[in-house]
N, C-alpha and C. Protein backbone atom coordinates (compact mmCIF):
# COMPACT_ATOMS: atom_id res chain seq x y z
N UNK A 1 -29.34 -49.73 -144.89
CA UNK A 1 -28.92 -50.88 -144.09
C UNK A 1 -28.82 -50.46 -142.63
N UNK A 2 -29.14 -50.84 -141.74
CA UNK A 2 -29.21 -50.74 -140.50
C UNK A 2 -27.78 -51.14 -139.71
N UNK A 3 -27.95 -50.75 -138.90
CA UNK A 3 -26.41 -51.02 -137.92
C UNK A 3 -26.60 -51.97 -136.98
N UNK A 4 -25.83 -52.29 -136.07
CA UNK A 4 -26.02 -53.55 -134.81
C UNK A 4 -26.71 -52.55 -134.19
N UNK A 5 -26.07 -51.15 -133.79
CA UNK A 5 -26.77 -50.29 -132.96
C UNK A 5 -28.12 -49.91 -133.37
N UNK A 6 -28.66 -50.04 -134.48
CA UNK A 6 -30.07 -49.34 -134.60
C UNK A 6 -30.93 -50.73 -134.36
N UNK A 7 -30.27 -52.33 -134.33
CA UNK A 7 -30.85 -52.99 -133.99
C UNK A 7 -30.99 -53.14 -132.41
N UNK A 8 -30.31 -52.77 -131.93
CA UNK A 8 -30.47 -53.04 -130.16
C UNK A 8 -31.13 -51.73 -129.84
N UNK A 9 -32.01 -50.86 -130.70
CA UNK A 9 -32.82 -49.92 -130.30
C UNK A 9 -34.35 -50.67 -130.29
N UNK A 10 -34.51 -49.98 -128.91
CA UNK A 10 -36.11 -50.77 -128.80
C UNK A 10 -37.12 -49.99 -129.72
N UNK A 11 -38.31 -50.01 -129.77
CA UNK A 11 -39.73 -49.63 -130.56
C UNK A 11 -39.73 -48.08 -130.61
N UNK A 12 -39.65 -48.03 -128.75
CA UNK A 12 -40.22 -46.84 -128.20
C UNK A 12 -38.98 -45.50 -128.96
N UNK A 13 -37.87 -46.39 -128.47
CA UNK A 13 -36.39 -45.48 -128.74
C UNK A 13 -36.46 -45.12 -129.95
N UNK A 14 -36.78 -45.94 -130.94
CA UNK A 14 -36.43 -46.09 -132.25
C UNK A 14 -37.63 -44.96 -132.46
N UNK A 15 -38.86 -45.24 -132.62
CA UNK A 15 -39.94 -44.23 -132.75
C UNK A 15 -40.08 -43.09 -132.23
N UNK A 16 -39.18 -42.34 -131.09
CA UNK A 16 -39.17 -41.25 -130.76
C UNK A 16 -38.22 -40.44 -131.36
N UNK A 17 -36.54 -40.74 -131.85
CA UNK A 17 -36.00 -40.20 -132.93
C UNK A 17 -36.52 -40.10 -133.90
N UNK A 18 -37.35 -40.98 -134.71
CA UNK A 18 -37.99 -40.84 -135.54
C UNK A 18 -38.95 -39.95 -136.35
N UNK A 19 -39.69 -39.61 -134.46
CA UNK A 19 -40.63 -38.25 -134.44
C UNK A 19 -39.49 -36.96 -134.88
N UNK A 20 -38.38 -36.89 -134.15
CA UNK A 20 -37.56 -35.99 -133.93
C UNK A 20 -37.15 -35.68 -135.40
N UNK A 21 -36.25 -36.86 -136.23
CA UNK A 21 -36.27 -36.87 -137.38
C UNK A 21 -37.39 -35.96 -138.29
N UNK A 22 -38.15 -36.20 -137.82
CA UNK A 22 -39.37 -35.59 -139.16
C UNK A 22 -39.48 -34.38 -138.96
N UNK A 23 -39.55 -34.10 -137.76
CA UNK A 23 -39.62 -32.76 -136.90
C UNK A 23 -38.69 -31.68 -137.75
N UNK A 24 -37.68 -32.29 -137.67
CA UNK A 24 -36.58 -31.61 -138.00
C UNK A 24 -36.54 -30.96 -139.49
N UNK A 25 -36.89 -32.26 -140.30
CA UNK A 25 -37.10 -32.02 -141.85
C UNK A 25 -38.29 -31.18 -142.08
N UNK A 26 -39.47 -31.25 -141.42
CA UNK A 26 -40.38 -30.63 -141.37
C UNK A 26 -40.24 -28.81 -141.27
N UNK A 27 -39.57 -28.43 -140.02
CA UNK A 27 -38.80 -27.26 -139.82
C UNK A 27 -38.18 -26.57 -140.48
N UNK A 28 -37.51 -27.54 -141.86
CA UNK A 28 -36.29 -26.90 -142.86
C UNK A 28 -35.00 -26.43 -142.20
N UNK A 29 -34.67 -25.22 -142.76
CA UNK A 29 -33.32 -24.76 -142.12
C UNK A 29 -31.87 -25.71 -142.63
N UNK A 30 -32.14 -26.89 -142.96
CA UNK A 30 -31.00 -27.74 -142.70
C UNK A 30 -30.43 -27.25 -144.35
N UNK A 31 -29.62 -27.63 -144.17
CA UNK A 31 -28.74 -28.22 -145.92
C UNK A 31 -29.04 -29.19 -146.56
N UNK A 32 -28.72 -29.24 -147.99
CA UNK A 32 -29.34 -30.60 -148.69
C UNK A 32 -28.80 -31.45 -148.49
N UNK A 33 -27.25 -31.57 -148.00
CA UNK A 33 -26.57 -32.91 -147.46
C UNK A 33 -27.50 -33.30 -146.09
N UNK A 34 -27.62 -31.97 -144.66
CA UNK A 34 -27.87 -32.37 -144.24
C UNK A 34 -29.18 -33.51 -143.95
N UNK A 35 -30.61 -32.67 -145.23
CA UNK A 35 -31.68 -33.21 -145.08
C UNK A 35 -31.60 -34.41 -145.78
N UNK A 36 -30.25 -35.11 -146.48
CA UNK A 36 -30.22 -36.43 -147.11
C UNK A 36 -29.89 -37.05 -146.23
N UNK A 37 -29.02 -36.49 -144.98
CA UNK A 37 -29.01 -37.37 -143.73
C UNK A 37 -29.83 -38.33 -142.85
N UNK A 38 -30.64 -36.74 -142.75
CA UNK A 38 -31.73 -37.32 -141.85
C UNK A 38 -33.01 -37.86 -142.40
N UNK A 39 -33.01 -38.13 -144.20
CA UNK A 39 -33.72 -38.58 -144.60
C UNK A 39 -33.37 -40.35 -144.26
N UNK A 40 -32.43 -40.12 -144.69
CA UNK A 40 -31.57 -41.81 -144.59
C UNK A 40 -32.14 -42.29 -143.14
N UNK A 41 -31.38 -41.55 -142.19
CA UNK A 41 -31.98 -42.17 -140.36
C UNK A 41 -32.92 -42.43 -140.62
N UNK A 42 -34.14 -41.32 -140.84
CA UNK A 42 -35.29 -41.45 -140.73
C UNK A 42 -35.55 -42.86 -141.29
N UNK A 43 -35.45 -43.60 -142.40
CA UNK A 43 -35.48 -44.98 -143.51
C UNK A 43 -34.97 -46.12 -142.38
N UNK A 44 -33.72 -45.66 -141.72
CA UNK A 44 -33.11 -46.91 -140.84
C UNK A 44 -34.07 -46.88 -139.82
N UNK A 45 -34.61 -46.06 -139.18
CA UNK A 45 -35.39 -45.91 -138.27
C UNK A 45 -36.73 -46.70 -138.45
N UNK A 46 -37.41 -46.18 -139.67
CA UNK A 46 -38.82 -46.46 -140.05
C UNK A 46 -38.54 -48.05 -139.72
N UNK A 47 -37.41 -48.60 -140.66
CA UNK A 47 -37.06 -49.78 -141.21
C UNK A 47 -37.04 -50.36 -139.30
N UNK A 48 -36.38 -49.93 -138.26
CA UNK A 48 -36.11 -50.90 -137.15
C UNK A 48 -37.84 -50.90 -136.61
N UNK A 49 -38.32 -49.56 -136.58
CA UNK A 49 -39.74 -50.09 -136.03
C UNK A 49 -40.70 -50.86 -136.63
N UNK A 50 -40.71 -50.95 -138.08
CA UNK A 50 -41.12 -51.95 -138.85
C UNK A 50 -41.07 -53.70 -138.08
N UNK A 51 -39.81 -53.62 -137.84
CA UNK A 51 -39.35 -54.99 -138.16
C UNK A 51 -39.77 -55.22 -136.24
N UNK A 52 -39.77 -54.23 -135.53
CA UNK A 52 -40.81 -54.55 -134.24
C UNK A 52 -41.72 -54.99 -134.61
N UNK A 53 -42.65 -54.04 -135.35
CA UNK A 53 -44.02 -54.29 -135.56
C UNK A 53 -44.17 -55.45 -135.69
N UNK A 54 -43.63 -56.13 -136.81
CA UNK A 54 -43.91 -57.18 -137.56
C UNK A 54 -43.43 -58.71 -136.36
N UNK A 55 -42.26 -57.86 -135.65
CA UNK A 55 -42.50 -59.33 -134.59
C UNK A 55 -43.88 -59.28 -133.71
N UNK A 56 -43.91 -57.97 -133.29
CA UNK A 56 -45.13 -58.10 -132.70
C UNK A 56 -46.34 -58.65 -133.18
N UNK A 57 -46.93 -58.69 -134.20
CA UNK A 57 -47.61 -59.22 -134.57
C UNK A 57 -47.38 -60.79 -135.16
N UNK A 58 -46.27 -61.51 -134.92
CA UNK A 58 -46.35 -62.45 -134.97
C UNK A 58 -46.41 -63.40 -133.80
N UNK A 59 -45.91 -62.46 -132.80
CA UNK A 59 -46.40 -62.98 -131.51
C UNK A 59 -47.60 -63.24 -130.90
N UNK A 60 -48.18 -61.98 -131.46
CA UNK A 60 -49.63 -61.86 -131.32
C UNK A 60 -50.87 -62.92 -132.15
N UNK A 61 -49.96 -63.21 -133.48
CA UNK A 61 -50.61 -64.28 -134.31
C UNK A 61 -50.49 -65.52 -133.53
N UNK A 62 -49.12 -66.13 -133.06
CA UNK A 62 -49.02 -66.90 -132.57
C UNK A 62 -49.50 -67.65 -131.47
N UNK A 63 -49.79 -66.34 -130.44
CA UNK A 63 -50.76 -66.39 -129.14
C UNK A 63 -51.77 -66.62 -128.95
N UNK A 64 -52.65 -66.14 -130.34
CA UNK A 64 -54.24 -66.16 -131.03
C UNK A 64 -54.26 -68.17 -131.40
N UNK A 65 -53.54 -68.24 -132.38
CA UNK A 65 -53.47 -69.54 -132.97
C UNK A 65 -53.33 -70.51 -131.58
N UNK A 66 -52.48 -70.28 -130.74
CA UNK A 66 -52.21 -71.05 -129.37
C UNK A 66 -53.70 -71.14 -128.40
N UNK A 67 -54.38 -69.96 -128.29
CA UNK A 67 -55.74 -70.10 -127.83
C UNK A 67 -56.63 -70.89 -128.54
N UNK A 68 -56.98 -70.60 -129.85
CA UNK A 68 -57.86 -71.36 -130.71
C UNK A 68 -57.65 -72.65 -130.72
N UNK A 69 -56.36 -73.40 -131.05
CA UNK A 69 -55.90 -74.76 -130.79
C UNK A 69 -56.41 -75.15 -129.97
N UNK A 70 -56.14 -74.55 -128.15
CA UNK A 70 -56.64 -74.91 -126.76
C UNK A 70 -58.17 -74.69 -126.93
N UNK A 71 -58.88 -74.05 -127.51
CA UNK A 71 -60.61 -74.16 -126.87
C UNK A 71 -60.73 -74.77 -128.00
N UNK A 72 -60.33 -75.54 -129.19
CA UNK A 72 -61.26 -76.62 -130.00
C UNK A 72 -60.02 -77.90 -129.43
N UNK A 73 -59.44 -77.97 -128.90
CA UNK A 73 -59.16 -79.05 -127.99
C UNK A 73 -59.82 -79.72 -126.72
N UNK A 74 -60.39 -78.69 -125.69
CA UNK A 74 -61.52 -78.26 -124.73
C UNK A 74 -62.64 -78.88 -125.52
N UNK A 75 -63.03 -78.34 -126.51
CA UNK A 75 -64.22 -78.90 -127.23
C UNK A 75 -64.28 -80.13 -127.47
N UNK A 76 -62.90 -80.93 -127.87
CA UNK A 76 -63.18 -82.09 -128.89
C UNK A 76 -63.32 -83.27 -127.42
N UNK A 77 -62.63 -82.74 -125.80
CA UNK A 77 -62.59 -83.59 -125.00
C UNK A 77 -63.63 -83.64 -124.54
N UNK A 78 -64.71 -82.17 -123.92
CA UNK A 78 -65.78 -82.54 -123.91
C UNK A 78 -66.74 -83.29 -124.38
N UNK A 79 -66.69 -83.29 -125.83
CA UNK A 79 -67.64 -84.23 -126.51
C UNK A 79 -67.47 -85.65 -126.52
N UNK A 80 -66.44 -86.41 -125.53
CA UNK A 80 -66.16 -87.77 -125.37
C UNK A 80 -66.78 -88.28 -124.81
């Protein structure tokens, strides 16, 4: 479950701990509590840039659909 704070983390923020996160697990060294830690962040993390992504691309859907509407609108006036 995510926090208020991992929600008011932007894309960039969120995805650069993230790197760090893996980094870390990657490296070893840690403890098994600790690497259940930063397995978890890592999940809240994945989980906040996800849920960027996914606006982003609905913005992006939305923007697409908003053009297409406008040039077969263009079209249908021309042909009057």
């Amino acid at each position: 479950m995510t926090s208020r704070t991992d929600e008011a983390l932007g894309y960039e923020q969120a995805r650069d701990e993230l790197i760090e996160v893996v980094r870390r697990l990657e490296a070893g060294g840690t403890t098994l509590e600790e690497s259940l830690a930063l397995w978890e962040r890592g999940e809240e993390l994945a989980k906040v840039c996800r849920t960027w992504l996914e606006g982003a691309r609905r913005r992006l859907d939305a923007a697409l659909a908003e053009e297409e509407d406008d040039e077969e609108g263009e079209g249908a006036e021309g042909a009057g």
